[in-house]
C-alpha atoms as a PDB file:
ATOM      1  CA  UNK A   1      35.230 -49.370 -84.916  1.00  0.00           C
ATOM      2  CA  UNK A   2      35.228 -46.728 -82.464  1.00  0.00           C
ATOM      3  CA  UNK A   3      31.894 -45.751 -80.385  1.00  0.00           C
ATOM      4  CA  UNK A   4      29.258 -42.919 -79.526  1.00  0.00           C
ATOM      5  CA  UNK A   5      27.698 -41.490 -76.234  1.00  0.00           C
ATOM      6  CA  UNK A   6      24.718 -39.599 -76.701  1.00  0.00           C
ATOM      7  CA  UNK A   7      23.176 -37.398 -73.783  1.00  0.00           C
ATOM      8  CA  UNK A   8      24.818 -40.133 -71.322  1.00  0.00           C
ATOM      9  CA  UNK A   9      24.279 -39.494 -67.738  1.00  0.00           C
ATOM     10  CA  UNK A  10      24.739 -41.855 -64.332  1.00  0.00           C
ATOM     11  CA  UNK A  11      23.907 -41.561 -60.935  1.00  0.00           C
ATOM     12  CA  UNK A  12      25.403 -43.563 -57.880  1.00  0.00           C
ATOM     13  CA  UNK A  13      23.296 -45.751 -55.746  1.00  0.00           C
ATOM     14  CA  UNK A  14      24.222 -42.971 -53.081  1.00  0.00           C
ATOM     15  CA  UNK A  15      22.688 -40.254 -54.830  1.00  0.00           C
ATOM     16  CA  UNK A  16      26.160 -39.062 -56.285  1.00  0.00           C
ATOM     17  CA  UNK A  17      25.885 -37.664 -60.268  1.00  0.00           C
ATOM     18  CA  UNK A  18      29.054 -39.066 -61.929  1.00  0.00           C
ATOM     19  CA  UNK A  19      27.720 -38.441 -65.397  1.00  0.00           C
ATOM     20  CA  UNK A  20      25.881 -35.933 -66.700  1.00  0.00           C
ATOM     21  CA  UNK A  21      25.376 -35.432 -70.532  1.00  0.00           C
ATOM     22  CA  UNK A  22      28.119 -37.162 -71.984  1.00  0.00           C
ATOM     23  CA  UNK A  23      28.266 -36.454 -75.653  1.00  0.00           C
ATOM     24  CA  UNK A  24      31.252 -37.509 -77.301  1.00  0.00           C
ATOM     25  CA  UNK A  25      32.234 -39.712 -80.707  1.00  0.00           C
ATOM     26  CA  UNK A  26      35.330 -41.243 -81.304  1.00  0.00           C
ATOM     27  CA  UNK A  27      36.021 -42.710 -84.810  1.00  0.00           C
ATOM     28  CA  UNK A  28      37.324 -45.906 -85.409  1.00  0.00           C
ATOM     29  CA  UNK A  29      41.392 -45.408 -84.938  1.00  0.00           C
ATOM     30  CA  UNK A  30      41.018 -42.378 -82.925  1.00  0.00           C
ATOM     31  CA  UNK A  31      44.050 -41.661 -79.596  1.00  0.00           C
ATOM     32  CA  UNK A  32      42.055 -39.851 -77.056  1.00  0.00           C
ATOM     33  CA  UNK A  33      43.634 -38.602 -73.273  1.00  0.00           C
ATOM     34  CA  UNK A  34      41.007 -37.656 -70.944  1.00  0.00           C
ATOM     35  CA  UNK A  35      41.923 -35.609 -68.147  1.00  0.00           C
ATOM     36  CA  UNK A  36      40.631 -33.566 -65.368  1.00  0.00           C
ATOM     37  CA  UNK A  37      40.725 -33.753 -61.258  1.00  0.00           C
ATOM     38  CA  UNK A  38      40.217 -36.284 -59.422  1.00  0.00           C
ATOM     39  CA  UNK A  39      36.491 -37.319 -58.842  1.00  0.00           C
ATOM     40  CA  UNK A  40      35.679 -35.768 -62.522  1.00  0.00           C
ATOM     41  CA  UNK A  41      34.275 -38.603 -63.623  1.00  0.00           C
ATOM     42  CA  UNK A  42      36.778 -40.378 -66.233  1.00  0.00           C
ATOM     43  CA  UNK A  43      36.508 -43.849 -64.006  1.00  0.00           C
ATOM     44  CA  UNK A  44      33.346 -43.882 -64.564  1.00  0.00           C
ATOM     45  CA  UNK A  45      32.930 -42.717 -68.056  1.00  0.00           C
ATOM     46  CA  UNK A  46      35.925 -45.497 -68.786  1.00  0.00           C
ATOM     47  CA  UNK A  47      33.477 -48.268 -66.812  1.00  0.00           C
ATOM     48  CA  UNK A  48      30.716 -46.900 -69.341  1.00  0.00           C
ATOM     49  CA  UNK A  49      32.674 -47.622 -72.392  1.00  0.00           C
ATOM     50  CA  UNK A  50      33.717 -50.959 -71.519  1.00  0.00           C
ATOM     51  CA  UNK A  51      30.404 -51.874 -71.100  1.00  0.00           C
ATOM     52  CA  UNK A  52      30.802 -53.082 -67.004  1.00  0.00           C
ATOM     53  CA  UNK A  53      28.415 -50.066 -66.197  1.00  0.00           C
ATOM     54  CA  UNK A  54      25.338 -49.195 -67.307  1.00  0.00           C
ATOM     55  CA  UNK A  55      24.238 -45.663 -67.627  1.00  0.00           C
ATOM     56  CA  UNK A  56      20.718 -44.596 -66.343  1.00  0.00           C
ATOM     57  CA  UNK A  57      20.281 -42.282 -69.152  1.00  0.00           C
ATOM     58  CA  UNK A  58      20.962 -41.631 -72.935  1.00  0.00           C
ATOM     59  CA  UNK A  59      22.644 -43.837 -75.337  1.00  0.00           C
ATOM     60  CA  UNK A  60      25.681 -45.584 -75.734  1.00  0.00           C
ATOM     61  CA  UNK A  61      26.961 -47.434 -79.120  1.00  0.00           C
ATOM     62  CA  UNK A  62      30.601 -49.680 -78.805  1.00  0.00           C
ATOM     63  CA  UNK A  63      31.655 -51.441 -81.627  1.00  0.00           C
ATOM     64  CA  UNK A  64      28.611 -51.100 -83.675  1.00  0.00           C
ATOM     65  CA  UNK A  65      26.760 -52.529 -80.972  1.00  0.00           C
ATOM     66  CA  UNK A  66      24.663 -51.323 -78.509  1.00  0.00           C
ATOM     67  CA  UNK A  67      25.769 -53.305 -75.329  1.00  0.00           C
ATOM     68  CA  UNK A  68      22.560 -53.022 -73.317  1.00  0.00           C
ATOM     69  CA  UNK A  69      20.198 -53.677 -75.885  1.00  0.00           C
ATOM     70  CA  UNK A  70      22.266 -57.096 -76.432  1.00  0.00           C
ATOM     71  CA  UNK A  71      21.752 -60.550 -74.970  1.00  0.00           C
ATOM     72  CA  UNK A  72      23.891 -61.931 -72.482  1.00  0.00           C
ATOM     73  CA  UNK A  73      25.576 -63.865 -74.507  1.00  0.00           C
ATOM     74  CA  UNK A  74      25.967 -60.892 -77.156  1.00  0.00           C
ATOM     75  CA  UNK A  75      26.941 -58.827 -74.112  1.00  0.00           C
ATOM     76  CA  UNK A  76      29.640 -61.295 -73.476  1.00  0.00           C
ATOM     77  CA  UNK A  77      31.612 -61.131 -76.701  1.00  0.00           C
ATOM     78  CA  UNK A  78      31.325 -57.684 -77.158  1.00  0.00           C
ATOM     79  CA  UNK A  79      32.827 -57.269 -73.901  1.00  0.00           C
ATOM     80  CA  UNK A  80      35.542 -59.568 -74.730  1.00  0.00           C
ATOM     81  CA  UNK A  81      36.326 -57.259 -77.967  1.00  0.00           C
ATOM     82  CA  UNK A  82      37.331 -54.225 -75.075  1.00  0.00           C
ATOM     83  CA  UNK A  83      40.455 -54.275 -73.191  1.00  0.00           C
ATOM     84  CA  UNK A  84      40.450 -52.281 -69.980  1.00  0.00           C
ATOM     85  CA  UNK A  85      43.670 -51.618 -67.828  1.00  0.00           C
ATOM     86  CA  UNK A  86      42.903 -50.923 -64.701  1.00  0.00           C
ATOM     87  CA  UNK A  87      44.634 -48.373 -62.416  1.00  0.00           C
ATOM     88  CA  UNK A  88      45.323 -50.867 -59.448  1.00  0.00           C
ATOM     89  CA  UNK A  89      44.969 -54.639 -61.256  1.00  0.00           C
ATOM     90  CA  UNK A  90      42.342 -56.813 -60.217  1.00  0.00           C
ATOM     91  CA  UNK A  91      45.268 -59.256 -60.196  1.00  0.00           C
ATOM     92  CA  UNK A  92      45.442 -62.333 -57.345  1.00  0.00           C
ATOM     93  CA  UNK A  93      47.853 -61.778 -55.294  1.00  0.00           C
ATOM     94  CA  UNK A  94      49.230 -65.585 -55.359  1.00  0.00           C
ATOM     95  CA  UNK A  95      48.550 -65.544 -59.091  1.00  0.00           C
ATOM     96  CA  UNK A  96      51.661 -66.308 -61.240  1.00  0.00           C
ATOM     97  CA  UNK A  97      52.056 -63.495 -63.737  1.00  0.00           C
ATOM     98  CA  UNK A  98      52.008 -65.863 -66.541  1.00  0.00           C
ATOM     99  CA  UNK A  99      48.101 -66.483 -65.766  1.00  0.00           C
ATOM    100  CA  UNK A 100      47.486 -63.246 -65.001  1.00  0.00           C
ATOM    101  CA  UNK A 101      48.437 -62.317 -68.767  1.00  0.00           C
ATOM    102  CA  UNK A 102      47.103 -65.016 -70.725  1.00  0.00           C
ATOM    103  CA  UNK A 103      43.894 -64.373 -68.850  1.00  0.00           C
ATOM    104  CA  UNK A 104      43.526 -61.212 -70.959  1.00  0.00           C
ATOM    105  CA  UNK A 105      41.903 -64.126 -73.795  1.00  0.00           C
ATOM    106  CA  UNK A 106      39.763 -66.113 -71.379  1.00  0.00           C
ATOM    107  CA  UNK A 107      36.339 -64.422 -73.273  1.00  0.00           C
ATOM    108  CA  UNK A 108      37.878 -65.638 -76.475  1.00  0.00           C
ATOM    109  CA  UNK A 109      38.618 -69.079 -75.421  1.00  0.00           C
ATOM    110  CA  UNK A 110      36.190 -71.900 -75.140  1.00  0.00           C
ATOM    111  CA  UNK A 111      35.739 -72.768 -71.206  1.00  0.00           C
ATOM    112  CA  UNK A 112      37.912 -75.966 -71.221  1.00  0.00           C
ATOM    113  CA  UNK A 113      40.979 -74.291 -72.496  1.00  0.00           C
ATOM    114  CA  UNK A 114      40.686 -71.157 -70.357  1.00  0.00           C
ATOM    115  CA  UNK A 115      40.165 -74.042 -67.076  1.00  0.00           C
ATOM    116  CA  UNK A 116      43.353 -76.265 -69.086  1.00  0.00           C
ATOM    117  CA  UNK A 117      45.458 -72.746 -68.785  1.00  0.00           C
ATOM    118  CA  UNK A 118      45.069 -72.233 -64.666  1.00  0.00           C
ATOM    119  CA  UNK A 119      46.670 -75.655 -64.580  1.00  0.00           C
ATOM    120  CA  UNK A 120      49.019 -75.783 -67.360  1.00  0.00           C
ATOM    121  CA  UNK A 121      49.356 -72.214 -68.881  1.00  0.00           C
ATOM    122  CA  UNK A 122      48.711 -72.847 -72.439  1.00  0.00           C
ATOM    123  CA  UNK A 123      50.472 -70.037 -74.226  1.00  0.00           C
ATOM    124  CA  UNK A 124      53.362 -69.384 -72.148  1.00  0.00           C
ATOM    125  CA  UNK A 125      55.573 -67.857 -75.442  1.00  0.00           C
ATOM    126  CA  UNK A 126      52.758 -65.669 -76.379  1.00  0.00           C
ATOM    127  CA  UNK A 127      52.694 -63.895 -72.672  1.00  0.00           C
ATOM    128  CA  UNK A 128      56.507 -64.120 -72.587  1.00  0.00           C
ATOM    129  CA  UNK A 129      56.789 -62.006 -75.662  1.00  0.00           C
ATOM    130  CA  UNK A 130      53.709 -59.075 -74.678  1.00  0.00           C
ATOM    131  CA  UNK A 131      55.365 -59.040 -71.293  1.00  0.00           C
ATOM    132  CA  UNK A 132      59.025 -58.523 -73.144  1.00  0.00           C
ATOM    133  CA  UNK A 133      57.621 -55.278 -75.089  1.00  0.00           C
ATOM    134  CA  UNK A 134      57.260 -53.975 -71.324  1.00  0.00           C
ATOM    135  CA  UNK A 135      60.435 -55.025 -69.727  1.00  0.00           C
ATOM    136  CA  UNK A 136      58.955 -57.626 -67.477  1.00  0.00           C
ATOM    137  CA  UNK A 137      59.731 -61.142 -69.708  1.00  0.00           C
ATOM    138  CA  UNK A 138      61.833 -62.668 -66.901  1.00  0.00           C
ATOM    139  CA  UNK A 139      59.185 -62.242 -64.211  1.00  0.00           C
ATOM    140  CA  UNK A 140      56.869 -64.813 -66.189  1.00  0.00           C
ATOM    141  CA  UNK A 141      56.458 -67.173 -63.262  1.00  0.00           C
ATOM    142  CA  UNK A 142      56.728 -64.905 -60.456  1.00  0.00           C
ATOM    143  CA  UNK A 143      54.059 -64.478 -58.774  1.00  0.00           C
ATOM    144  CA  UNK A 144      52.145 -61.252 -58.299  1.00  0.00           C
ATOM    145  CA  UNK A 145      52.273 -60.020 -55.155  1.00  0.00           C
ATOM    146  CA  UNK A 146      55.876 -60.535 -54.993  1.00  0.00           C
ATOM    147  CA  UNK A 147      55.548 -57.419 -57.850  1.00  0.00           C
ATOM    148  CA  UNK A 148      56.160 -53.872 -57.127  1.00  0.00           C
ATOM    149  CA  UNK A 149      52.858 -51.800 -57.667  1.00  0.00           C
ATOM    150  CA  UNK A 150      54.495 -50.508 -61.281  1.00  0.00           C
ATOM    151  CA  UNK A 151      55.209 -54.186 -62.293  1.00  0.00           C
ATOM    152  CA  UNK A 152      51.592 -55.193 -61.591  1.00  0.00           C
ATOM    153  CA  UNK A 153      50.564 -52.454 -63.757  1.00  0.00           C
ATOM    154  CA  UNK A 154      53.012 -53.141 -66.896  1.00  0.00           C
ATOM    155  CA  UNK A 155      51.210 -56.902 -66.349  1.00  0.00           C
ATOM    156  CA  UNK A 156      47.880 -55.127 -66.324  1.00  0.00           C
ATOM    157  CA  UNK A 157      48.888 -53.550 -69.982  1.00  0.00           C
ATOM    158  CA  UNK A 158      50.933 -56.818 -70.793  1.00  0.00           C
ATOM    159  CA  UNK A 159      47.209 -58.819 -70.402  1.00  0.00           C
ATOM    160  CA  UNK A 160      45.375 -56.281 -72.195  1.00  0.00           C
ATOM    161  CA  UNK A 161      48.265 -56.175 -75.399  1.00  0.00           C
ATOM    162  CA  UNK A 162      48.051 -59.974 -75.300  1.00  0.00           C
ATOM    163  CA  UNK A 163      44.139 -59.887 -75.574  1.00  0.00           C
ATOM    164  CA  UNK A 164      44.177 -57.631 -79.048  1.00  0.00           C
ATOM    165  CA  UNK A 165      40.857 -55.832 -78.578  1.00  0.00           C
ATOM    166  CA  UNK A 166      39.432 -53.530 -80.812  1.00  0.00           C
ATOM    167  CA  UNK A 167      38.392 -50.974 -77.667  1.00  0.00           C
ATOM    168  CA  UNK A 168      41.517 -50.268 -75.921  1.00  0.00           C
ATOM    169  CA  UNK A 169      41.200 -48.352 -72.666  1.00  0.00           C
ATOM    170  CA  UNK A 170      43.088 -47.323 -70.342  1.00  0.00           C
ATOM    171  CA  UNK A 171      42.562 -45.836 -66.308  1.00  0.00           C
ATOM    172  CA  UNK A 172      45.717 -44.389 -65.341  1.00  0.00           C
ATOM    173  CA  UNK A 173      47.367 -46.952 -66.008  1.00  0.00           C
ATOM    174  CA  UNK A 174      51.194 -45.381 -65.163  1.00  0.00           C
ATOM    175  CA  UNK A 175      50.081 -43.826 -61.927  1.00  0.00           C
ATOM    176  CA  UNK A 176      52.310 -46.236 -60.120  1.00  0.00           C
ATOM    177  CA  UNK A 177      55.489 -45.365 -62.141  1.00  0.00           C
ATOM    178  CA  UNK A 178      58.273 -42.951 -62.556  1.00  0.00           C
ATOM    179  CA  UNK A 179      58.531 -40.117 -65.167  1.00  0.00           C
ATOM    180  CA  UNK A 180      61.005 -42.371 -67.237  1.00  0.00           C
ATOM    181  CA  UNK A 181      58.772 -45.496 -67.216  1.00  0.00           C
ATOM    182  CA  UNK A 182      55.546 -43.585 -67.594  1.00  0.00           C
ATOM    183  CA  UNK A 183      56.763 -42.313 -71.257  1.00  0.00           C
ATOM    184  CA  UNK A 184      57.486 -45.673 -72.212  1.00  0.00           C
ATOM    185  CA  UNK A 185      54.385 -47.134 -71.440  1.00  0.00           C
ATOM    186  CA  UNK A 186      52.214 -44.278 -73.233  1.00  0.00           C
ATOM    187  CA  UNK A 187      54.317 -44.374 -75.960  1.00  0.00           C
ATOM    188  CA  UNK A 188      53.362 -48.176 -76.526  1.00  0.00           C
ATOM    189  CA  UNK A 189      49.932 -48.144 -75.835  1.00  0.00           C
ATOM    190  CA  UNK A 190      49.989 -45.336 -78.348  1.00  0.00           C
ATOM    191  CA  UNK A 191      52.031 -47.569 -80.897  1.00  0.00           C
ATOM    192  CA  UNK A 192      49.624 -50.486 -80.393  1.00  0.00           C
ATOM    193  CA  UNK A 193      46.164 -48.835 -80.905  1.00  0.00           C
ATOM    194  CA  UNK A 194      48.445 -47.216 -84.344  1.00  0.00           C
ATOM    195  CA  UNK A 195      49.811 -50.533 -85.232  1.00  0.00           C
ATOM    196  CA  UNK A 196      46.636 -52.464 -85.062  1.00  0.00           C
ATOM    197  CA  UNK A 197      44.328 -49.540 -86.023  1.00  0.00           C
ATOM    198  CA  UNK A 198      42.174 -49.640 -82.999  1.00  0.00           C
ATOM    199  CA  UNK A 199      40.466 -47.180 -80.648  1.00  0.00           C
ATOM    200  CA  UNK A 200      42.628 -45.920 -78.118  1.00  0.00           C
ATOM    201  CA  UNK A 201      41.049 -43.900 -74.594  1.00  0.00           C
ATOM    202  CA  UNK A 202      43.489 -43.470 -72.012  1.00  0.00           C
ATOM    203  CA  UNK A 203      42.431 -41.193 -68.494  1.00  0.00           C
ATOM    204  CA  UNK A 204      45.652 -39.937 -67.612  1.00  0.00           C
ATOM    205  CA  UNK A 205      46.502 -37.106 -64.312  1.00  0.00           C
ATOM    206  CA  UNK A 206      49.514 -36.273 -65.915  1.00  0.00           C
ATOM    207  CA  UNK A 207      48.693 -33.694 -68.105  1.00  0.00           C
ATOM    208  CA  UNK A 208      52.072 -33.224 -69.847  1.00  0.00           C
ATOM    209  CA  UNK A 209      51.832 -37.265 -71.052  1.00  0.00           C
ATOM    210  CA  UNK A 210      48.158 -36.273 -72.446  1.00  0.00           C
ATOM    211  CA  UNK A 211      49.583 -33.196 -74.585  1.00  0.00           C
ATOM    212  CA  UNK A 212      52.658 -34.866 -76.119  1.00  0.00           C
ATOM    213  CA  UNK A 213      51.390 -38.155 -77.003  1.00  0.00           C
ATOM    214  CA  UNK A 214      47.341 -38.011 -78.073  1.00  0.00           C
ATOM    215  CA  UNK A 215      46.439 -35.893 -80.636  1.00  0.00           C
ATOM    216  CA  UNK A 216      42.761 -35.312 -78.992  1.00  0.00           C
ATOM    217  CA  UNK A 217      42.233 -34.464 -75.231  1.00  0.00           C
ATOM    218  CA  UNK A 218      38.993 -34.111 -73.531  1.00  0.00           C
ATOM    219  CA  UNK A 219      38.936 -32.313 -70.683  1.00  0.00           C
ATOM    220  CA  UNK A 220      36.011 -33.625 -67.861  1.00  0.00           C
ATOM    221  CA  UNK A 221      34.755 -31.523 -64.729  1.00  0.00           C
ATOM    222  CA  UNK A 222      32.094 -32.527 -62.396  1.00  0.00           C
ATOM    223  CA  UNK A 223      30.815 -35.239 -65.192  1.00  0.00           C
ATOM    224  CA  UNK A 224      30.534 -33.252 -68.006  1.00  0.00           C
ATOM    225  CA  UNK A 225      32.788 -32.622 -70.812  1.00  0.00           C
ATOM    226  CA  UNK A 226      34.609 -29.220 -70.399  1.00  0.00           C
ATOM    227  CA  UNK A 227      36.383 -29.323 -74.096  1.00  0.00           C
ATOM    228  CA  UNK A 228      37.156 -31.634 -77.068  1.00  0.00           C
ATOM    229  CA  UNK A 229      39.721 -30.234 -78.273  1.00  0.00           C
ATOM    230  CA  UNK A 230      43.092 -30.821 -80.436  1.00  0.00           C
ATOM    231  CA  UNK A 231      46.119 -31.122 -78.169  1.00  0.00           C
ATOM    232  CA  UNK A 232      47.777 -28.005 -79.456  1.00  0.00           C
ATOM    233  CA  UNK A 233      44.870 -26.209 -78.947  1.00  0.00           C
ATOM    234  CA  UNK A 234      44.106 -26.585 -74.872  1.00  0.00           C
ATOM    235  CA  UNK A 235      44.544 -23.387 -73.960  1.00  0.00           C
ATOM    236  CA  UNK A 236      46.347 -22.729 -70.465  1.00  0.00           C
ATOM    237  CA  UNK A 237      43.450 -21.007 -69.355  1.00  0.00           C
ATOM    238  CA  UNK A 238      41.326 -23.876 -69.929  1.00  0.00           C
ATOM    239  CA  UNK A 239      43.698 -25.921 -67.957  1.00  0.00           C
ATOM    240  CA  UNK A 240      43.438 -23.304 -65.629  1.00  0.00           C
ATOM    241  CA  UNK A 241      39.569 -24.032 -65.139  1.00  0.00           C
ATOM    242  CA  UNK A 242      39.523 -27.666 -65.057  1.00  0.00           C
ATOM    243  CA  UNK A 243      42.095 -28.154 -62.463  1.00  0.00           C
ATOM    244  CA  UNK A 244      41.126 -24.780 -60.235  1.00  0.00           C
ATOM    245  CA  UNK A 245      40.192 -27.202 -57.277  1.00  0.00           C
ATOM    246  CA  UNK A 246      43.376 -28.901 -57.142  1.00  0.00           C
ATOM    247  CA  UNK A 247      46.049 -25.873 -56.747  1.00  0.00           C
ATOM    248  CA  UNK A 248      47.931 -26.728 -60.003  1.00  0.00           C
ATOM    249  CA  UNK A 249      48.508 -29.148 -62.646  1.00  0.00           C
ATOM    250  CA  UNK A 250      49.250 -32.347 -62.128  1.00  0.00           C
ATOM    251  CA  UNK A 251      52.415 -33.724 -63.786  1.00  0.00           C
ATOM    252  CA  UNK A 252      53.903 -36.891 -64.553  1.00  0.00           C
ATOM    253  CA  UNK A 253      56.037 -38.206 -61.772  1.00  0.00           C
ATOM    254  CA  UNK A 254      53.640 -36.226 -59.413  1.00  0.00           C
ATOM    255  CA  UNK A 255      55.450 -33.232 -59.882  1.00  0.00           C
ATOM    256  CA  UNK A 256      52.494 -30.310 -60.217  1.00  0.00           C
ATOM    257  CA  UNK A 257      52.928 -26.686 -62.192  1.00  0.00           C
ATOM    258  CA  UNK A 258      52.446 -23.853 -59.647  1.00  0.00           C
ATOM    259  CA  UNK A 259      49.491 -21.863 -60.295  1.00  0.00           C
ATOM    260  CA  UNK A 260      50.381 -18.289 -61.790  1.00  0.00           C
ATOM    261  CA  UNK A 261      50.256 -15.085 -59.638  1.00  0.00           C
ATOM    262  CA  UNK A 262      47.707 -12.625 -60.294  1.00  0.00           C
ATOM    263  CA  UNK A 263      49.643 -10.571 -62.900  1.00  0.00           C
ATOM    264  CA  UNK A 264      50.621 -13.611 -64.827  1.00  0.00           C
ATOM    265  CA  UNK A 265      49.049 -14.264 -67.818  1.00  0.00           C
ATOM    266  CA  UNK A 266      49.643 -17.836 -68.732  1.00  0.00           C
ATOM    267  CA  UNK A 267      50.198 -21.205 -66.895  1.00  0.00           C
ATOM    268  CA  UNK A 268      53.874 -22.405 -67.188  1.00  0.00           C
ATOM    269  CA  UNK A 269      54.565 -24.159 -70.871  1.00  0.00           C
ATOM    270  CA  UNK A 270      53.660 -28.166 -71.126  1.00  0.00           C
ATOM    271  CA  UNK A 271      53.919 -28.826 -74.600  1.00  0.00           C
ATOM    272  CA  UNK A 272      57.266 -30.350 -76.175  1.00  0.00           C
ATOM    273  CA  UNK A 273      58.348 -29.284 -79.437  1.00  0.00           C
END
């Protein structure tokens, strides 16, 4: 089950143009990066497909659904089949992380049971073993804000793994960790949506981690799609153009590729062999 944008465009309460006609399918399975500068858009466009913001124009399809032609209720359990991590966690800060994962099933649980597990957490083995795939299993009563900002965001994926949704999205979500750390959490989210067959749309700055682990990358400028392309075929020079405001490309660890000189013909290699 993957999803469809047709001719989808939003506009900001303050007049600002975030969106402006999206067109993009993704088939059911599909790994997609989206990159581009910062203020591009790919926030937004990842608050569109998880159905928490409503376009003003054209048409958007999730699931086989279209979310705002649904019910509330409808609207509800669609958006409990979509798993969004978030680049900074909405995560309490006196939260105990144990909560803050199993809370990644609280629109699949019937209200008692999601009340019972604030008092008594009622799958504590179940958290214990998404937060082990990231490192983190011996934190499982900590509490949050005792966390570094990397740790909140391996809970943030460790919530979203737990929850098993068929839309899994991501907002770059290893912005707050090292080059080391980074790989190994794109390399799972990668082996999840392949394991489980699932959708997989991850905005990621680092535009080395975007060319060596999805095999589709959409590039977004100013709210529009710039290319669709196959990872081994974004050219340098279109890299060139869709980060020409920011002085070079942005790198995992924050490290950035100079811009060429003049005479140069080609941005410095990304890809791996």
């Amino acid at each position: 089950m993957g999803f469809s944008l047709e001719g989808v465009g939003l506009t900001h309460a303050n007049g600002f143009r975030a969106l402006r006609g999206i067109d993009l399918r993704i088939a059911p399975g599909e790994r997609v990066a989206l990159i581009g500068a910062s203020g591009a858009g790919k926030t937004t466009l990842l608050r569109v497909l998880a159905a928490s913001l409503r376009p003003g124009e054209g048409r958007v399809t999730l699931l086989d659904g279209e979310p705002w032609a649904c019910a509330p209720a409808a609207l509800r359990r669609l958006r409990a089949r979509i798993g969004l991590v978030h680049q900074s966690p909405p995560i309490p800060p006196r939260q105990r992380v144990v909560t803050a994962v199993l809370a990644g099933r609280l629109g699949q649980w019937p209200l008692w049971k999601s009340l019972a597990s604030l008092v008594l957490p009622v799958d504590p083995n179940g958290a214990r073993a998404a937060l082990a795939r990231l490192d983190l299993a011996e934190r499982l009563y900590e509490r949050c804000d005792r966390l570094s900002g990397g740790q909140q965001q391996r809970v943030a994926l460790a919530r979203v793994l737990y929850q098993q949704p068929d839309l899994l999205l991501a907002d770059e979500p290893v912005s707050a960790m090292d080059p080391a750390l980074s790989e190994l959490t794109i390399s799972l989210l990668n082996e999840e949506a392949t394991r489980r067959g699932v959708t997989l749309v991850a905005s990621l700055h680092a535009v080395d981690l975007a060319l060596r682990h999805f095999p589709r990358v959409v590039g977004v400028k100013e709210g529009a799609i710039l290319f669709d392309l196959p990872a081994a075929q974004v050219s340098d020079a279109l890299l060139r153009e869709l980060y020409a405001a920011e002085g070079g490309l942005p790198l995992a660890g924050g490290l950035r590729a100079p811009e060429p000189a003049e005479t140069a013909g080609e941005l410095p290699p990304l890809r791996c062999a």
